[in-house]
Protein backbone atom coordinates (compact mmCIF):
# COMPACT_ATOMS: atom_id res chain seq x y z
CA UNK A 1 78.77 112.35 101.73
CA UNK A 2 79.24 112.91 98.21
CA UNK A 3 83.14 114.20 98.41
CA UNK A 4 84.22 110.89 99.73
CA UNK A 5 81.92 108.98 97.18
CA UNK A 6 84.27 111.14 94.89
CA UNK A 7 87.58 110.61 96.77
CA UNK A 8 86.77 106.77 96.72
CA UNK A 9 86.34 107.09 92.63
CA UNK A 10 89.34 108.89 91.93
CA UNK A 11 91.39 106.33 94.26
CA UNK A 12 90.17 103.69 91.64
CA UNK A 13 91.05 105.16 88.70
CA UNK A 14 94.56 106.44 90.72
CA UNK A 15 95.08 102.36 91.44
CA UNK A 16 94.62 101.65 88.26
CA UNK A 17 97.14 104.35 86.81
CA UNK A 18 99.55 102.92 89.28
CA UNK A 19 99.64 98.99 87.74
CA UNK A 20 100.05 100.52 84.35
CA UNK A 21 102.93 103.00 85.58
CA UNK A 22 104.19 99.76 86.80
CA UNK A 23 103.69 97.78 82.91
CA UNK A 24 105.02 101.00 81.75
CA UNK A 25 108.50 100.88 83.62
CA UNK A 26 108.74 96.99 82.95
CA UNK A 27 108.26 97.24 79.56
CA UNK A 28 111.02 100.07 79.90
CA UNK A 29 113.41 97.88 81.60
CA UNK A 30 113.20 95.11 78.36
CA UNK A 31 114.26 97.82 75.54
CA UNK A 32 110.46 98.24 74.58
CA UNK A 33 107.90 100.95 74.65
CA UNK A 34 107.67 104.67 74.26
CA UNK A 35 109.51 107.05 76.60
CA UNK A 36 107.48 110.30 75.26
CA UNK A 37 104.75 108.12 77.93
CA UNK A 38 106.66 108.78 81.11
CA UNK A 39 105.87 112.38 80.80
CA UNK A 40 101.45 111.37 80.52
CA UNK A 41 102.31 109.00 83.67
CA UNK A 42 103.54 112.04 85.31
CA UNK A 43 101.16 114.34 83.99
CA UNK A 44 98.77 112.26 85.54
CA UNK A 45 100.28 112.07 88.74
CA UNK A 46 101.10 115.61 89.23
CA UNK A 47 97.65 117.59 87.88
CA UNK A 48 95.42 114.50 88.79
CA UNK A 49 96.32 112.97 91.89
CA UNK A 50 98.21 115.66 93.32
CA UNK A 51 97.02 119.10 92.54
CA UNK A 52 93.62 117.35 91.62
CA UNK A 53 92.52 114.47 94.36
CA UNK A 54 95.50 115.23 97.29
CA UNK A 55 94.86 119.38 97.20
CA UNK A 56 90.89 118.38 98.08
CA UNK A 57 91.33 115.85 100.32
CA UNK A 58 94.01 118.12 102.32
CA UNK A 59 92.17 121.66 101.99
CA UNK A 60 88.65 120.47 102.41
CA UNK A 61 88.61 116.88 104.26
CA UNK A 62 91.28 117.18 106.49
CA UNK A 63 90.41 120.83 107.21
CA UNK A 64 87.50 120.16 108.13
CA UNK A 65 87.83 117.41 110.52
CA UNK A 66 90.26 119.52 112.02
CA UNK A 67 88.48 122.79 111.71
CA UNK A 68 84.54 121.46 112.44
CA UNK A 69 85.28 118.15 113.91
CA UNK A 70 87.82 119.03 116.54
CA UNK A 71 90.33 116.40 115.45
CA UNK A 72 94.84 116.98 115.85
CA UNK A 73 95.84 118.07 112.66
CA UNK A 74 99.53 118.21 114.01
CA UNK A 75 99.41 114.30 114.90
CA UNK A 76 97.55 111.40 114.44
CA UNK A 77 95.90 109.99 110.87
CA UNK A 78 95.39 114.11 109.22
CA UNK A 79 99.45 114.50 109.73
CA UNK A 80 100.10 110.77 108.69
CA UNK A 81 98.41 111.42 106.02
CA UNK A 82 99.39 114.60 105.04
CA UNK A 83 102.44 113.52 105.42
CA UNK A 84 102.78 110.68 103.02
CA UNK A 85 101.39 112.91 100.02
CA UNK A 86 104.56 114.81 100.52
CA UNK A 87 106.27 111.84 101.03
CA UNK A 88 105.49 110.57 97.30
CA UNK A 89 105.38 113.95 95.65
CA UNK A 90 109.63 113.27 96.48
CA UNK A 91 109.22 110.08 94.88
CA UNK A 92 107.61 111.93 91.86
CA UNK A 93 110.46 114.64 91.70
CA UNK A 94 113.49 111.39 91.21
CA UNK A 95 111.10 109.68 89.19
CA UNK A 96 110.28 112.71 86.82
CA UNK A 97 113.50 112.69 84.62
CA UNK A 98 114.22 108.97 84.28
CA UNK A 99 110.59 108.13 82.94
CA UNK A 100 111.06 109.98 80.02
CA UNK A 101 114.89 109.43 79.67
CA UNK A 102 117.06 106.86 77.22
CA UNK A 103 118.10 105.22 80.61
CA UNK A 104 121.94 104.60 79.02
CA UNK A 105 123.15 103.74 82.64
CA UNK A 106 122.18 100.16 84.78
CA UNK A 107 122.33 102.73 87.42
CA UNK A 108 119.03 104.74 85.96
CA UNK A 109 117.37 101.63 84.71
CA UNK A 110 117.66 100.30 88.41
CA UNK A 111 116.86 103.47 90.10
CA UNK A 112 113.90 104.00 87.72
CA UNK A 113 112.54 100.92 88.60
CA UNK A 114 113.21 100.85 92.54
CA UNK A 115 111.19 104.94 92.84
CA UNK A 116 108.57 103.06 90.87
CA UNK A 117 107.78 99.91 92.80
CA UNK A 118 108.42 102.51 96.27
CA UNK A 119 105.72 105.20 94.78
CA UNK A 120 103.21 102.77 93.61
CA UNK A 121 103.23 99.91 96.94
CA UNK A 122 102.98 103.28 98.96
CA UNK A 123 100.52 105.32 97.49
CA UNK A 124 98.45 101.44 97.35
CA UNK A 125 98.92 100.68 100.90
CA UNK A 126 97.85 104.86 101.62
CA UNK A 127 94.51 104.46 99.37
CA UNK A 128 94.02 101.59 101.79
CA UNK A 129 93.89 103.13 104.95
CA UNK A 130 92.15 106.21 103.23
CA UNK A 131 89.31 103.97 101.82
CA UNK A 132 89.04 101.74 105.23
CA UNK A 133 90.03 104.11 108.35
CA UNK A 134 90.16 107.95 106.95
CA UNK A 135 86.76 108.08 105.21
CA UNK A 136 84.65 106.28 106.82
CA UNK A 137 85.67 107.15 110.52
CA UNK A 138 86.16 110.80 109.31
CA UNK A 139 82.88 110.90 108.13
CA UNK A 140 81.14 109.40 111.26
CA UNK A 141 82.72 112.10 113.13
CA UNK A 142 81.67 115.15 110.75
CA UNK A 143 78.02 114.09 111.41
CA UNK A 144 78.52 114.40 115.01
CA UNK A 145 79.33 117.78 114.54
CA UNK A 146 76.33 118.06 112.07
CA UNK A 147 78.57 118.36 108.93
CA UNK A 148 76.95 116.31 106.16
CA UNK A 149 78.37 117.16 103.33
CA UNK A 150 81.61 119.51 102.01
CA UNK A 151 82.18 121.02 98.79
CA UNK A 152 84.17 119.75 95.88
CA UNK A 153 85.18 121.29 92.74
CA UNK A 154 85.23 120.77 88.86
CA UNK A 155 88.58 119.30 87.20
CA UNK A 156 90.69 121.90 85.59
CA UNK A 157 91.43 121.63 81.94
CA UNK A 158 95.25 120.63 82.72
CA UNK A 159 93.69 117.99 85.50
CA UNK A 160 91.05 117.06 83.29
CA UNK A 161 93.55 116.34 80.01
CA UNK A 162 95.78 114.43 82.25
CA UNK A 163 92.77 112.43 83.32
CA UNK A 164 92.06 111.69 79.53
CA UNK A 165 95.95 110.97 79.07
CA UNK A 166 95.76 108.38 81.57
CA UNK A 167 93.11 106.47 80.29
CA UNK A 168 94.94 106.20 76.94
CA UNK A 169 98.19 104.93 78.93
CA UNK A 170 96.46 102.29 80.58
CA UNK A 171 94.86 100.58 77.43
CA UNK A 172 98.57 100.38 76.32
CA UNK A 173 99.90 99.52 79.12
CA UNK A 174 97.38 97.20 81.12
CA UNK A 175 98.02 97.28 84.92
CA UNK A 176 99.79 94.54 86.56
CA UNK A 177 98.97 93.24 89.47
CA UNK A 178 101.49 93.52 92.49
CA UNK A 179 101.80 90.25 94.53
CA UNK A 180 104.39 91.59 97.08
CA UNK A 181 102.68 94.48 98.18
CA UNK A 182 101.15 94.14 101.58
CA UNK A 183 97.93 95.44 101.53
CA UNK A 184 94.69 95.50 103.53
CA UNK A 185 92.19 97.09 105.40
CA UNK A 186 92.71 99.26 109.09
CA UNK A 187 95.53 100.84 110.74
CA UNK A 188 97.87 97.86 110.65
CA UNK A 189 97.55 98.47 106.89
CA UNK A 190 98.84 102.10 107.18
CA UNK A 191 102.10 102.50 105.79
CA UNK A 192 102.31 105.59 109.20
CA UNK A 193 101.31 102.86 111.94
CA UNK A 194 103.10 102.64 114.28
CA UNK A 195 106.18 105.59 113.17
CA UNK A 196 104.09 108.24 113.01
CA UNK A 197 100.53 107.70 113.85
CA UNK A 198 99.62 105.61 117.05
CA UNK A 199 96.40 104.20 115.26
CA UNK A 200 92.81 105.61 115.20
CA UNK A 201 91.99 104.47 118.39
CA UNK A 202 95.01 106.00 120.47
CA UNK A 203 95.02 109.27 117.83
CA UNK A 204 91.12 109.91 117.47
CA UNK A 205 89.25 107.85 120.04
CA UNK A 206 87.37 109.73 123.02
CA UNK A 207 87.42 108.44 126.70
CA UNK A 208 83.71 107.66 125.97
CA UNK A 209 84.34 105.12 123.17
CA UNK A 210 87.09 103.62 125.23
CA UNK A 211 84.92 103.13 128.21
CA UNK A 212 82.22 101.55 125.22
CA UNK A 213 85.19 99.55 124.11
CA UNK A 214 86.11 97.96 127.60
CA UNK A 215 82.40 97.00 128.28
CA UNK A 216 81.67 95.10 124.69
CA UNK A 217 85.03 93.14 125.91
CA UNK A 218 83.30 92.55 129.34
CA UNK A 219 79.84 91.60 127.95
């Protein structure tokens, strides 16, 4: 399905964003580096992930599976999901004014850097369970309902310039690599597991694939 071929290539550019928002803030914290960059970081975040990557995943994806596939929207991974894009678009709002700012206070430098490392792990660990659980078992189940493809649209110019802005920031600032961040593949991975999504299986799953599920165990 092309959309999610596109989803999955705007997550990698998004990861890569996020290690060089990461640089960027660092390099922040040690006196060095231009703060007229925090607003292109945002820019980016805002127009491209948000308005950009989130709006179609929300208003055509998820719709869809809920619409045509006959999944909850009100519980399970859509909510989750849905969810954590507000979730982070919060993180954005405290993070807005102290990327750009002369951070005078240890109080600003600290809570600059603390939004940072919470926006970036989570928005890692939620392209994870996107690329490994959302897609791919969201797809499976749009075919069963003979939907094999969705539409996407064009960038905007404002998406499209942030895009371009990004790409700049990141040859300044080269991404860094998080070590601490737990991340991986399936629900387990899901920053929702667990609070407020049960898992694919106990959210998604039929009686028919559980009654599949118990005789692979018994064979």
């Amino acid at each position: 399905m092309q959309l999610i071929e596109d989803l999955r290539a705007e997550h990698e550019l998004i990861e890569q964003v996020l290690g060089s928002l990461r640089t960027f803030v660092k390099v922040r914290l040690e006196g060095q580096g231009d703060p007229a960059d925090g607003p292109r970081f945002m820019a980016f975040f805002r127009r491209y992930a948000g308005d950009f990557h989130h709006h179609k995943e929300e208003e055509v994806l998820f719709r869809a599976l809920a619409e045509r596939a006959e999944l909850p929207a009100h519980r399970g991974p859509i909510a989750a999901l849905t969810g954590e894009h507000q979730r982070m678009a919060g993180l954005l709002d405290g993070l807005e004014d102290l990327l750009g700012s002369d951070l005078a206070t240890a109080e600003a430098r600290q809570q600059m850097e603390a939004l940072a490392v919470d926006y970036s792990r989570s928005l890692w660990r939620h392209i994870d369970a996107e690329n490994s659980v959302l897609y791919p078992q969201g797809e499976e189940r749009l075919r069963r309902f003979h939907v094999r493809e969705l539409p996407s649209r064009p960038m905007t110019g404002a998406e499209a310039a942030a895009r371009e802005g990004a790409l700049a920031l990141i040859q300044v600032y080269p991404p860094m690599h998080d070590a601490e961040v737990h991340r991986g593949d399936g629900c387990v991975a899901c920053p929702s597991f667990g609070t407020t999504c049960e898992g694919l299986e106990y959210e998604w799953w039929t009686e028919l694939e559980w009654e599949e599920a118990e005789e692979r165990r018994d064979d």
